[in-house]
Protein backbone atom coordinates (compact mmCIF):
# COMPACT_ATOMS: atom_id res chain seq x y z
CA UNK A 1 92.98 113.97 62.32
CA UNK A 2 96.45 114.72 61.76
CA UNK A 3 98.80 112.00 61.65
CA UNK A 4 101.91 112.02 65.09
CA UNK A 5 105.66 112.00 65.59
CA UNK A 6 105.92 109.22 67.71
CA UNK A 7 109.63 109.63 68.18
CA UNK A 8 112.59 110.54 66.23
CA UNK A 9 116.73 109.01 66.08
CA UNK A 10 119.85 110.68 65.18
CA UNK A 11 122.89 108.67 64.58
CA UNK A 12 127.21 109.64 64.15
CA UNK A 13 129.39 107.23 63.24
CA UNK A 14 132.99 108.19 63.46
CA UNK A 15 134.51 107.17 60.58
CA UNK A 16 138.47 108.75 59.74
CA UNK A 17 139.85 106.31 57.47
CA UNK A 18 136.69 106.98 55.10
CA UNK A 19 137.32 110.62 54.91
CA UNK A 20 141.16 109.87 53.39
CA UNK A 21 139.59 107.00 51.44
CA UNK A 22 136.33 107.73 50.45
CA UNK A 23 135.70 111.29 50.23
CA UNK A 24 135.24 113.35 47.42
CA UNK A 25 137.40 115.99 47.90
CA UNK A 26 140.52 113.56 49.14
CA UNK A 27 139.58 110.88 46.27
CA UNK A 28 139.61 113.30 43.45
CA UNK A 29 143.10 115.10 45.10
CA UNK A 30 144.47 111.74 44.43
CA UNK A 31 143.89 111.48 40.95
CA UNK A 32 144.79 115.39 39.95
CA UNK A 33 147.44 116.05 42.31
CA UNK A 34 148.54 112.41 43.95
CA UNK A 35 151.42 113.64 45.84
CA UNK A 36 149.92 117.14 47.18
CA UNK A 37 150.90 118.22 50.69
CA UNK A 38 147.21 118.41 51.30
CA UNK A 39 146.91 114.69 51.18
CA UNK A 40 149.59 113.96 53.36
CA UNK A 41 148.53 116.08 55.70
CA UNK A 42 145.41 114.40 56.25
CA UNK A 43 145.74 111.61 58.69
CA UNK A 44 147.46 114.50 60.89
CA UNK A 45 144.47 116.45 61.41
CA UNK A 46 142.12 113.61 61.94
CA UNK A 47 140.06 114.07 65.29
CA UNK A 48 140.28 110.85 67.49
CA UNK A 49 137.13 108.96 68.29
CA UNK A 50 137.31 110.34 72.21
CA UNK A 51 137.47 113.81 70.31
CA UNK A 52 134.57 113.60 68.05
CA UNK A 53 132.22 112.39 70.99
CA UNK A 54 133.37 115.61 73.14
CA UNK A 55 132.54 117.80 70.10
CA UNK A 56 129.54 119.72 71.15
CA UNK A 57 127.49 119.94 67.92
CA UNK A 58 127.87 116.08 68.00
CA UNK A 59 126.91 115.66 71.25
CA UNK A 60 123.92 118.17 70.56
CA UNK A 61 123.13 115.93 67.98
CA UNK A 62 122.48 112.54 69.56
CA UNK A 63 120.41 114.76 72.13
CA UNK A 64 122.67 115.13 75.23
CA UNK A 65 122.68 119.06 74.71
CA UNK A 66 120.06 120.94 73.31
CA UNK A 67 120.39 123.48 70.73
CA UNK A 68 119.62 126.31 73.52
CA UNK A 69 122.90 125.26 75.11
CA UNK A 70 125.41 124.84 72.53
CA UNK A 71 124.06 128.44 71.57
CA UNK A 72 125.89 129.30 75.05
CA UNK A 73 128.94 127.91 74.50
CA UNK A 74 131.56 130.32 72.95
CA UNK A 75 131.88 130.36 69.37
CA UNK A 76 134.24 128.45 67.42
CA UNK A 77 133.55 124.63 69.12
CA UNK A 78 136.41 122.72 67.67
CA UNK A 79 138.76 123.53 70.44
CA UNK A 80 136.36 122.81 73.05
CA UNK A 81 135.08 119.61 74.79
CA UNK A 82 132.26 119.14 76.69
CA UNK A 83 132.20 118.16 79.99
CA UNK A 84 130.48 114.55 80.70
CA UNK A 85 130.50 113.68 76.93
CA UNK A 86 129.02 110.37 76.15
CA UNK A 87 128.63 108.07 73.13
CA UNK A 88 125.07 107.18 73.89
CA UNK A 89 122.33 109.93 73.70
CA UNK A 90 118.98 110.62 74.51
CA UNK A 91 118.28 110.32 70.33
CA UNK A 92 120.90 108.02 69.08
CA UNK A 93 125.09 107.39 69.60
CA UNK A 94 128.30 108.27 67.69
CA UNK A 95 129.15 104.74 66.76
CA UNK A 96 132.94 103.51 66.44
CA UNK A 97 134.63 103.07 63.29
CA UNK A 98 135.58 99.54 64.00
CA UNK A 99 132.12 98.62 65.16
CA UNK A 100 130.62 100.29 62.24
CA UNK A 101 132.39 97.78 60.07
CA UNK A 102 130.24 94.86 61.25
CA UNK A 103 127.01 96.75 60.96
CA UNK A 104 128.06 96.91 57.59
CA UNK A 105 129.00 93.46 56.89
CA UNK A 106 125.52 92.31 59.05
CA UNK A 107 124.03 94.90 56.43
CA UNK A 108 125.86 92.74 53.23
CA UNK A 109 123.30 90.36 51.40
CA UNK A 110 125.27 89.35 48.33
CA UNK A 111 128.59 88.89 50.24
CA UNK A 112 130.48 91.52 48.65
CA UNK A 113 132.21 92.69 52.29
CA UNK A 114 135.32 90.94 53.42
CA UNK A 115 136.50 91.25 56.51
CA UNK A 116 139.85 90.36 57.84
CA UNK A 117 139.80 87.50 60.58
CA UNK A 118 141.48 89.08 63.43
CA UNK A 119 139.56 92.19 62.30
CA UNK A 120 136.48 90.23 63.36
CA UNK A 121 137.70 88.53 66.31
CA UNK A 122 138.96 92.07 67.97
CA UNK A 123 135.72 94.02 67.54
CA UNK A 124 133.00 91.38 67.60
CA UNK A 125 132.04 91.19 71.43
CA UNK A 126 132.24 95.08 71.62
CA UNK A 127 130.03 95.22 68.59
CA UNK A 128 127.38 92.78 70.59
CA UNK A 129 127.05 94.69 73.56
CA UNK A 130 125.95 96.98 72.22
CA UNK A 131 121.97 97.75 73.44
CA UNK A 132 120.76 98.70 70.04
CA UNK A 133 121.85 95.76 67.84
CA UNK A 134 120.16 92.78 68.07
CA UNK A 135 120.99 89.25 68.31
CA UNK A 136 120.22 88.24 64.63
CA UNK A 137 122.01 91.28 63.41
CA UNK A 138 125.57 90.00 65.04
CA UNK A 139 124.62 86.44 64.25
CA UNK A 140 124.59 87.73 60.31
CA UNK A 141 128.16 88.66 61.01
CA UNK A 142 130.89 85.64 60.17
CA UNK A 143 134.27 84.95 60.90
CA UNK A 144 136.57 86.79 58.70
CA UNK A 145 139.25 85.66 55.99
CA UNK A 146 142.63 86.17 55.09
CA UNK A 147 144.18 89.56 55.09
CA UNK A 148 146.22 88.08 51.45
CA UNK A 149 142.71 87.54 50.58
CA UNK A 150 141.83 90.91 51.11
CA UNK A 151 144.93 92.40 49.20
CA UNK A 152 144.29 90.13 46.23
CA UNK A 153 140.48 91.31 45.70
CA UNK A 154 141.94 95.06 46.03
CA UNK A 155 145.06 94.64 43.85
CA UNK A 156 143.67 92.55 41.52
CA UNK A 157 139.73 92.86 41.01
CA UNK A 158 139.36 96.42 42.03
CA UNK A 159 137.88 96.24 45.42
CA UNK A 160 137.31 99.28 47.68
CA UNK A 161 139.61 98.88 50.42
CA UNK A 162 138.11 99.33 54.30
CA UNK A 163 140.69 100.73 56.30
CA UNK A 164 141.03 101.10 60.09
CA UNK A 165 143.39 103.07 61.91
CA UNK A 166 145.36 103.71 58.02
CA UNK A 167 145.55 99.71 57.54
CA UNK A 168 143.67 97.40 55.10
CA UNK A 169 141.18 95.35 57.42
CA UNK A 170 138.73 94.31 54.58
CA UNK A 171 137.29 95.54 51.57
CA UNK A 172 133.76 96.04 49.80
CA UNK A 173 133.92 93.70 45.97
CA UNK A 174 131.98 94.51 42.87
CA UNK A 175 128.64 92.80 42.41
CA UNK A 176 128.78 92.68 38.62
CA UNK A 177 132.46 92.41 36.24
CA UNK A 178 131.35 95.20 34.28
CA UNK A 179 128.31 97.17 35.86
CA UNK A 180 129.75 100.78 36.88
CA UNK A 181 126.37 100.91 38.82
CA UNK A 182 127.19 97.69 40.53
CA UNK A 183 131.56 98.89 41.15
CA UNK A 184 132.63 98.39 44.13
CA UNK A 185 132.87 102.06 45.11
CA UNK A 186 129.11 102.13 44.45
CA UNK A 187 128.40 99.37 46.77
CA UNK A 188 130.90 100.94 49.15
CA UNK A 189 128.53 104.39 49.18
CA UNK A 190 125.09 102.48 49.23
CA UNK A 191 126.59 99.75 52.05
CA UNK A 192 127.43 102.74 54.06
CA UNK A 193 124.34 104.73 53.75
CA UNK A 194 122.42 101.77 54.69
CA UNK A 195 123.96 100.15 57.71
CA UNK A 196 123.70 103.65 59.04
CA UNK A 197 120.06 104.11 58.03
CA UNK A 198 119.84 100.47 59.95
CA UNK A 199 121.14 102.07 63.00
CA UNK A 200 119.19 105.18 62.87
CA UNK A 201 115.58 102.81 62.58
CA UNK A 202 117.15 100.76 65.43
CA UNK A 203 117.09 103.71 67.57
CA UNK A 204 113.95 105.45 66.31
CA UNK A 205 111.73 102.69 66.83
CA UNK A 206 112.96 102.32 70.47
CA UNK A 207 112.29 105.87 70.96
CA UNK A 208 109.07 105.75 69.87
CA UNK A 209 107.87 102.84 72.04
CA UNK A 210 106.37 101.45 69.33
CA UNK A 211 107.25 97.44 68.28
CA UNK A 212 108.80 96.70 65.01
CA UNK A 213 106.36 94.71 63.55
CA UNK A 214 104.40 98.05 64.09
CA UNK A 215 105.79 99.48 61.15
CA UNK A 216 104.06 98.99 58.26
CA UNK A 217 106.19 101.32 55.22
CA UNK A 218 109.31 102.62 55.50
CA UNK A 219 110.52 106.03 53.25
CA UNK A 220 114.32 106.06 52.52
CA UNK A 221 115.62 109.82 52.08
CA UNK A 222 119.51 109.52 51.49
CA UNK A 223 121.29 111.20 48.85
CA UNK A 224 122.22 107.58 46.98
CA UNK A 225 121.18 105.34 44.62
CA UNK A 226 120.77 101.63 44.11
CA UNK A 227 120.55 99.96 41.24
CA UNK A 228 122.18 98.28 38.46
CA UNK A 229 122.69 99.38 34.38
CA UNK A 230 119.23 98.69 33.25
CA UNK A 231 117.59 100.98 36.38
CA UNK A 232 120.63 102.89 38.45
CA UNK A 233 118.40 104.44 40.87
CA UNK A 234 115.59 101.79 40.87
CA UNK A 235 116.25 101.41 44.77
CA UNK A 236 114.88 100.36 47.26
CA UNK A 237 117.22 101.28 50.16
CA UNK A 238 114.06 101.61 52.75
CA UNK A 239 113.09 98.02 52.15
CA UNK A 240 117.01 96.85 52.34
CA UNK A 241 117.06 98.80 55.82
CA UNK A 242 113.93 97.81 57.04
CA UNK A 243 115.30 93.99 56.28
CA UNK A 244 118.36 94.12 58.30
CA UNK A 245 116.27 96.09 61.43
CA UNK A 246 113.76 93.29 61.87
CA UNK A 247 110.98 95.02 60.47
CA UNK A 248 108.74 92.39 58.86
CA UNK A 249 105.58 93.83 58.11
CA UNK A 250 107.39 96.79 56.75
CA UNK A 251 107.04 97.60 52.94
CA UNK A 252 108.82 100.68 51.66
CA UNK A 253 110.23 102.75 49.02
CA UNK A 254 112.43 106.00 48.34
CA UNK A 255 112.21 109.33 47.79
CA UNK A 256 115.15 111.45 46.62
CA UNK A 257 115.24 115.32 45.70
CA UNK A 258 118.69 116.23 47.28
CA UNK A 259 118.88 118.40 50.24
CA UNK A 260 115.34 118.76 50.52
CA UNK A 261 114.30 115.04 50.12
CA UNK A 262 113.85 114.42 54.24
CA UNK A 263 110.72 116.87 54.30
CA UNK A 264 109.19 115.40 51.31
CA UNK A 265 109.53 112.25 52.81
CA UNK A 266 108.08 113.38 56.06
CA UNK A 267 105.18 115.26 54.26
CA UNK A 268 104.46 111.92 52.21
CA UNK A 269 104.31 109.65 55.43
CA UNK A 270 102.14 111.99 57.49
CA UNK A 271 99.87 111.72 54.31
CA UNK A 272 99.93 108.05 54.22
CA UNK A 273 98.84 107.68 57.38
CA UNK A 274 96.52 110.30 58.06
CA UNK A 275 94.87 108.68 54.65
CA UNK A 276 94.82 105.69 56.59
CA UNK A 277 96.46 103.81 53.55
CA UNK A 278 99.00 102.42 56.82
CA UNK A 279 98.99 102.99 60.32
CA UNK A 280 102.63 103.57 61.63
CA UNK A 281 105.63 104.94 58.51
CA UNK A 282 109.16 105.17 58.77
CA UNK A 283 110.94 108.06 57.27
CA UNK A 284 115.41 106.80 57.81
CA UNK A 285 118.27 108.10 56.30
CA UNK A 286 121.71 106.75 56.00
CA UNK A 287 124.97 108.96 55.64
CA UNK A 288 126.78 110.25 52.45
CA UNK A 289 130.70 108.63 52.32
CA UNK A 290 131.41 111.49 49.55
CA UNK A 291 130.92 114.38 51.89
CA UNK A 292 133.13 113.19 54.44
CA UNK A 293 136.29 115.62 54.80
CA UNK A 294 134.53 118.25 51.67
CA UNK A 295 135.75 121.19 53.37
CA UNK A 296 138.82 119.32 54.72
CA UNK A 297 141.31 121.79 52.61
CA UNK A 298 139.88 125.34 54.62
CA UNK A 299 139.93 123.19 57.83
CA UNK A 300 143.58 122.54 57.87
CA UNK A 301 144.49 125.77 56.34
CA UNK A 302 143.08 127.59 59.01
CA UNK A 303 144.69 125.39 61.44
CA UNK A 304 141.43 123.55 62.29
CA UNK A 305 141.15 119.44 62.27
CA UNK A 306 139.24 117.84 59.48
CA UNK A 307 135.65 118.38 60.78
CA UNK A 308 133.57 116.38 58.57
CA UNK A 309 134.49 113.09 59.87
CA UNK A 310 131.02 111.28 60.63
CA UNK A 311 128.53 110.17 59.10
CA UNK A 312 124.89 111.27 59.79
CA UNK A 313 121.86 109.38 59.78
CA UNK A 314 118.37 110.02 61.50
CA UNK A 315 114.44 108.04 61.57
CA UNK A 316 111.18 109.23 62.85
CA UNK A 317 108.19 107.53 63.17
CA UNK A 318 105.01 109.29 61.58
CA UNK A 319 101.52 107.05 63.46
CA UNK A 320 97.97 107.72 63.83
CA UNK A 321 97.12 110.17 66.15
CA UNK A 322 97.39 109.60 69.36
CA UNK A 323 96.43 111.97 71.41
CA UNK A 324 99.30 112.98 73.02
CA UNK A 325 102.59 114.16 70.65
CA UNK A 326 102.80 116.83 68.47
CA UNK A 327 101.59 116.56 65.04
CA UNK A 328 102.15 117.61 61.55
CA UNK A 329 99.63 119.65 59.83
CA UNK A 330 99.04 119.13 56.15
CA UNK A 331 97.23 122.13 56.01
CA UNK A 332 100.15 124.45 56.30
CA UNK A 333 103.00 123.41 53.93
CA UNK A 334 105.13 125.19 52.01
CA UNK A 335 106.33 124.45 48.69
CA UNK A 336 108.85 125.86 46.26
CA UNK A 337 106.90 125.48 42.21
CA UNK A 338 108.16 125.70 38.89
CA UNK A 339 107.04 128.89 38.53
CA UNK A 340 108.64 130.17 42.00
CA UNK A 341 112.10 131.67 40.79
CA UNK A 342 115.08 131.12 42.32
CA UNK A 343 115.35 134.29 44.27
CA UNK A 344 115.88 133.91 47.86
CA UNK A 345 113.04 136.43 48.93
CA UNK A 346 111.17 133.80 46.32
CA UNK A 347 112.24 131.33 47.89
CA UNK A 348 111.88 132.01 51.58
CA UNK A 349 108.54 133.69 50.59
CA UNK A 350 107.22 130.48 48.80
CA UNK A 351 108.29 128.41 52.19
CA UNK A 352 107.27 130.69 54.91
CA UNK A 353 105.16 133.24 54.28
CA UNK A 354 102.61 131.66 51.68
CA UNK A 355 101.53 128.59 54.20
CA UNK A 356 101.01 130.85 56.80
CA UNK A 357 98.79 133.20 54.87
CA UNK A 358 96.70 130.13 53.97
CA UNK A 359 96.01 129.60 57.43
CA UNK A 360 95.68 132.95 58.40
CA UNK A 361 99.19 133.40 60.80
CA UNK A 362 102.24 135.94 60.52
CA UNK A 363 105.55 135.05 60.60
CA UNK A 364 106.12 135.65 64.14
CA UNK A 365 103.10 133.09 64.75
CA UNK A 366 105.96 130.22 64.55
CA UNK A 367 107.61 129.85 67.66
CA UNK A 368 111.48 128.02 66.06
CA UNK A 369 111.99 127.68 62.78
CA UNK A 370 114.38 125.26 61.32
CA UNK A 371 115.62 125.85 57.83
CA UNK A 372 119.23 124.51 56.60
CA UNK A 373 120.57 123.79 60.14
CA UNK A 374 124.69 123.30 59.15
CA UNK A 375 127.26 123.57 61.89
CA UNK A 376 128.83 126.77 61.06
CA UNK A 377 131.64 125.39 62.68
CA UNK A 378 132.44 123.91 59.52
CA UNK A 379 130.91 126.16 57.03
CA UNK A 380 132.07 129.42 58.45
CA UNK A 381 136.20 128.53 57.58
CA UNK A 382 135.23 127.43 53.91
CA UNK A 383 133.42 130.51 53.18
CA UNK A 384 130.06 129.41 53.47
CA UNK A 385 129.20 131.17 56.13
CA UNK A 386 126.46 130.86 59.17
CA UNK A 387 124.08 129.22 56.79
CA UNK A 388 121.76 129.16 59.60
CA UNK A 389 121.90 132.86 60.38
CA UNK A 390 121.73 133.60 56.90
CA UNK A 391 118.00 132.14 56.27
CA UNK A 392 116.40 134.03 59.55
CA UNK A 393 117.94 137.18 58.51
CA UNK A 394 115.94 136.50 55.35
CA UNK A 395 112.85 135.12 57.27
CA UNK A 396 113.18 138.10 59.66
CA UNK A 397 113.28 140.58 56.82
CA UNK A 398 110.55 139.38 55.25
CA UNK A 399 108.38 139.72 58.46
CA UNK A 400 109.26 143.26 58.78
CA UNK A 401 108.46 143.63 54.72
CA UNK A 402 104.94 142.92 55.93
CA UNK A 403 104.65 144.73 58.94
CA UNK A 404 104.60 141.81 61.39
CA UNK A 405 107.77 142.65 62.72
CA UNK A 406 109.27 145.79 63.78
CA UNK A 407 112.79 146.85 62.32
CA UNK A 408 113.72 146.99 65.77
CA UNK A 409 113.38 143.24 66.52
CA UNK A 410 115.56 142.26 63.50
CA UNK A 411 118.72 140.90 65.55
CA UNK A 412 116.30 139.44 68.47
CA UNK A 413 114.64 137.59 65.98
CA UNK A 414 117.39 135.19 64.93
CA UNK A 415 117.58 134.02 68.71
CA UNK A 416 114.21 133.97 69.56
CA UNK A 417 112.71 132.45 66.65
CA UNK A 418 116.03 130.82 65.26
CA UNK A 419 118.34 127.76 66.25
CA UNK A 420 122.35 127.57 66.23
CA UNK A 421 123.58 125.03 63.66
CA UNK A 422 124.64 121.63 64.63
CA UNK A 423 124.41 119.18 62.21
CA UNK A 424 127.06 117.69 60.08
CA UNK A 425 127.42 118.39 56.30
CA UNK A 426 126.08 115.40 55.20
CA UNK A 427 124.04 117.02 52.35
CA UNK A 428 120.62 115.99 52.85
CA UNK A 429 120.73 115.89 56.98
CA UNK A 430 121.23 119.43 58.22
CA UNK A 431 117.68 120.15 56.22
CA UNK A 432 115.40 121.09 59.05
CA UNK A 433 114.96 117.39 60.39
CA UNK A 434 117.91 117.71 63.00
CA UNK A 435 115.16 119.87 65.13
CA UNK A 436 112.57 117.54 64.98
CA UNK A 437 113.55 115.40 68.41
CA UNK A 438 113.92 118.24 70.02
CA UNK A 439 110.73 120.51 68.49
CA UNK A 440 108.58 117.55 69.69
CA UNK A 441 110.06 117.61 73.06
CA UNK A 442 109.69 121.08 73.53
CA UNK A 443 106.20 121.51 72.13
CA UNK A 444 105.46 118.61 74.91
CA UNK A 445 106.80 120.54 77.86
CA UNK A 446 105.47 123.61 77.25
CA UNK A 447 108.58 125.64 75.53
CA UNK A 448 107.24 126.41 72.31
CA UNK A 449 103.86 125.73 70.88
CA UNK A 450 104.86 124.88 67.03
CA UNK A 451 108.18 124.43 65.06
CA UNK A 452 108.11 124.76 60.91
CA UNK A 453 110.35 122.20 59.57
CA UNK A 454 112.55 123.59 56.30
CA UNK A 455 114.06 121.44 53.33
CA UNK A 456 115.63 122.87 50.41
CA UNK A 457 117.52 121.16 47.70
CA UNK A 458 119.91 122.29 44.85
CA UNK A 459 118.08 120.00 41.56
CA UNK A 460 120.66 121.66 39.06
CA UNK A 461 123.24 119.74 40.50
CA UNK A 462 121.72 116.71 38.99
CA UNK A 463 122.27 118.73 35.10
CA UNK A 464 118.43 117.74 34.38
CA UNK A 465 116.95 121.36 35.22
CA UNK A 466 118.33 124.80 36.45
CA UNK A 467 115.52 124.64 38.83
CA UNK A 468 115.89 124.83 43.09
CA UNK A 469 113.97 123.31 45.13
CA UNK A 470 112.33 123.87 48.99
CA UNK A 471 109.20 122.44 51.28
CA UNK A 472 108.04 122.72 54.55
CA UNK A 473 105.50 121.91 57.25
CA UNK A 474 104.89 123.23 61.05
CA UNK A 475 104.59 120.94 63.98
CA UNK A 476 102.11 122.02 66.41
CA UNK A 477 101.11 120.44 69.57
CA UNK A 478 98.00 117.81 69.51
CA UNK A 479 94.60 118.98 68.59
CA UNK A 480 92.90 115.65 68.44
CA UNK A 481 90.54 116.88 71.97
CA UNK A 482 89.64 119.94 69.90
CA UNK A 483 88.70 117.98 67.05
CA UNK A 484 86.65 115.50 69.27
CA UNK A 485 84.59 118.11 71.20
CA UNK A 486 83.73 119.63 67.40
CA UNK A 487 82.70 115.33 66.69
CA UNK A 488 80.86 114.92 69.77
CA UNK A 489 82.84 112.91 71.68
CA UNK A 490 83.08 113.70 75.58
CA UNK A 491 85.86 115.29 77.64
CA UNK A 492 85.64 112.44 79.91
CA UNK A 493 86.58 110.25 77.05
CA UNK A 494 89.13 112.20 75.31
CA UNK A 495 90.76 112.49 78.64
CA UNK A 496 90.63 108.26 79.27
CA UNK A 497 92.52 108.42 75.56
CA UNK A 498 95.31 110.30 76.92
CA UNK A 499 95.45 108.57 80.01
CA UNK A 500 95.93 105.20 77.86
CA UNK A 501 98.38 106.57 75.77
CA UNK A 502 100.45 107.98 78.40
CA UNK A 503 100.43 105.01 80.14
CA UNK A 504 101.18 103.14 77.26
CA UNK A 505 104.59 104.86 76.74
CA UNK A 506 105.33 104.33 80.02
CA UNK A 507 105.60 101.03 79.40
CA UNK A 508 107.20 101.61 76.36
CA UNK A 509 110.47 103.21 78.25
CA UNK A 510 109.99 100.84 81.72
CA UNK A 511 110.75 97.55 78.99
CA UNK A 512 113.72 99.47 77.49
């Protein structure tokens, strides 16, 4: 049988003083052109914490909109709120700056993150309250040092500086005098990307009802790498995750091919377990400190605030079947080869069309599909376009190509079969995973019967091959009383299996 989605976790964290500090496009502005207007500009058209939890593809993010109503909301977002905003969501929360901090200190084995005293003292009760972190994650965090202490390590020894409302609260140290892989921007990048993968496991395995010791390998899909000069990429963030969240019969390891790396990772866990080599697999993903503020130039030329101000991170939880929730089928993936090309009719032709010839379906077959889902929001002002958009006009075109769609039906397409963009620019997240909460959901209720899940990934920005990349999978909803009539086994008894696991996740939310 097919191995489940037990439940999925998205995750924001609002974090300003990292896009002036940390990201690319402001970091490398300082070295060519230190004193441009563009810089000082910056902390002006930083959105507010209150503001980036009103956003609505932020809120439709953590799950307290779905896609279907953003899409009714009037195009651009930016200047509107929504009503009833909230920083907890059905899927996850847009997490504070300040509270962030801690997560990432709690996150810190080698004590390389300083944190100023009265820093500490301010934010620590706040941070404990919270219903997602645990007691043995705030007990990991300690009481803070001297903010000369702090200016010394980042005057003197080359510290990244941590910054909090544009003033020096802490820093993140080296972990080797000479390492580059080991600097202290590098253990900035990885510290970040896993405290938020923490958060988004925190919240996945909650949603998922399932208990932590339940989780048996964990598959980290960020866009970084850990390691040091003899191995700088040996990992293993999913293990260093898994450690913090409490998962201690976890194992793990990571998989990495760009953008598209989330739906390899999902592919390789539904394999795992439907192999039986574990029961229950993790697929997290922490956020990407260089993309913050990328397009931040076209936002504040066009009179927009800096949009790309959070951090992204999501989990879902792959288990035997169940049942009950959707699964993913292995026998309908697609997959970009060597020998594929890099056209986009190639490409979408390679992802789409070729699984579902396999298995005997058209296009229109597949009820949502979810390719590169970027807020165009933020794209759309730096050129970029409706990304979105862009892939079901090609998806669409193809269908008519081969007679499975009439010209006609081109522009109903796109809404009936597409999704408006949400998720933030964080590289690797907007690739078809942002759906997946919502696809199972839906296929649950009734909405839509199957979703196919997109990744595609840009492998010539690593300057090892010219090639691009893509895979993808459908959700469907559970077949596993199909599959037991065909074995023999009784309606009576398939229904008694459902009946258990229902009431089993009952429980599951009752004890949240």
């Amino acid at each position: 049988m097919n191995s489940v989605i037990k439940g999925a976790s998205y995750v924001l964290v609002h974090t300003p003083d990292m896009v002036l500090y940390n990201g690319t496009t402001q970091t490398t502005e300082k070295i060519v052109n230190p004193e441009s207007d563009y810089l000082k500009a910056v902390p002006e058209n930083l959105r507010t914490y209150e503001e980036a939890v009103s956003y609505w593809p932020n809120q439709t993010y953590i799950g307290n909109a779905h896609p279907d109503d953003l899409a009714k909301v009037e195009f651009p977002w930016y200047d509107k709120k929504k009503d009833g905003a909230e920083r907890y969501g059905k899927y996850g929360e847009i997490m504070p700056e300040e509270e962030f901090l801690l997560l990432v200190q709690a996150s810190d084995m080698f004590e390389v993150v300083k944190l100023e005293s009265g820093f500490v003292a301010a934010h620590k009760e706040a941070f404990a309250k919270n219903p997602i972190i645990s007691e043995d994650i705030v007990a990991r965090i300690v009481d803070g040092c001297e903010l000369s202490e702090i200016e010394k390590f980042v005057n003197e020894e080359h510290a990244e500086g941590l910054y909090y409302e544009g003033k020096l609260i802490g820093c993140v140290k080296a972990a080797h005098d000479i390492d580059t892989n080991l600097s202290a921007h590098v253990m900035h990048e990885n510290l970040m990307s896993k405290a938020s993968s923490v958060l988004a496991l925190l919240y996945a395995i909650r949603n998922a009802g399932v208990a932590k010791e339940d989780i048996e390998y964990v598959v980290d899909c960020a866009e970084e790498a850990c390691g040091d000069m003899n191995q700088r990429g040996g990992g293993n963030f999913a293990k260093a995750a898994a450690e913090v969240a409490g998962l201690t019969n976890a194992s793990g390891s990571d998989a990495r091919g760009f953008c598209a790396a989330p739906v390899h990772a999902l592919i390789e866990a539904a394999a795992l377990v439907k192999s039986g080599a574990y029961k229950t697999v993790a697929v997290t993903s922490g956020g990407c400190t260089a993309k913050l503020g990328m397009n931040g130039k076209d936002h504040i030329k066009k009179g927009l605030p800096i949009l790309e101000d959070c951090l992204g991170g999501f989990a879902v939880i792959i288990s035997e079947n169940d049942g009950v929730n959707p699964e993913i089928d292995l026998s309908l993936l697609g997959r970009h080869s060597v020998g594929t090309g890099s056209a986009p009719q190639a490409v979408i032709g390679s992802l789409v069309a070729d699984p579902l010839d396999r298995a005997g379906l058209k296009i229109t077959d597949i009820d949502k599909f979810s390719p590169e889902m970027q807020n165009p929001d933020i794209t759309k002002p730096a050129g970029a376009g409706d990304v979105p958009l862009a892939n079901y006009k090609m998806i669409a075109a193809l269908a008519v190509k081969r007679g499975e769609l009439d010209r006609k039906e081109l522009a109903n397409f796109t809404t009936s079969h597409g999704l408006t963009g949400w998720a933030p620019t964080q590289g690797h997240i907007p690739s078809g995973v942002p759906y997946i909460g919502f696809a199972c959901e839906d296929i649950l209720a009734g909405k839509i019967k199957n979703a196919m899940i997109i990744g595609k990934g840009s492998l010539f920005l690593g300057r090892m091959t010219n090639l691009f990349d893509g895979v993808s999978f459908v959700i469907h909803g559970n077949t596993s009383s199909e599959e037991s009539a065909a074995a023999g086994v009784s309606e009576e008894e398939v229904k008694k299996m459902i009946a258990k696991a229902m009431k089993e996740f009952a429980a599951a939310l009752m004890a949240e």
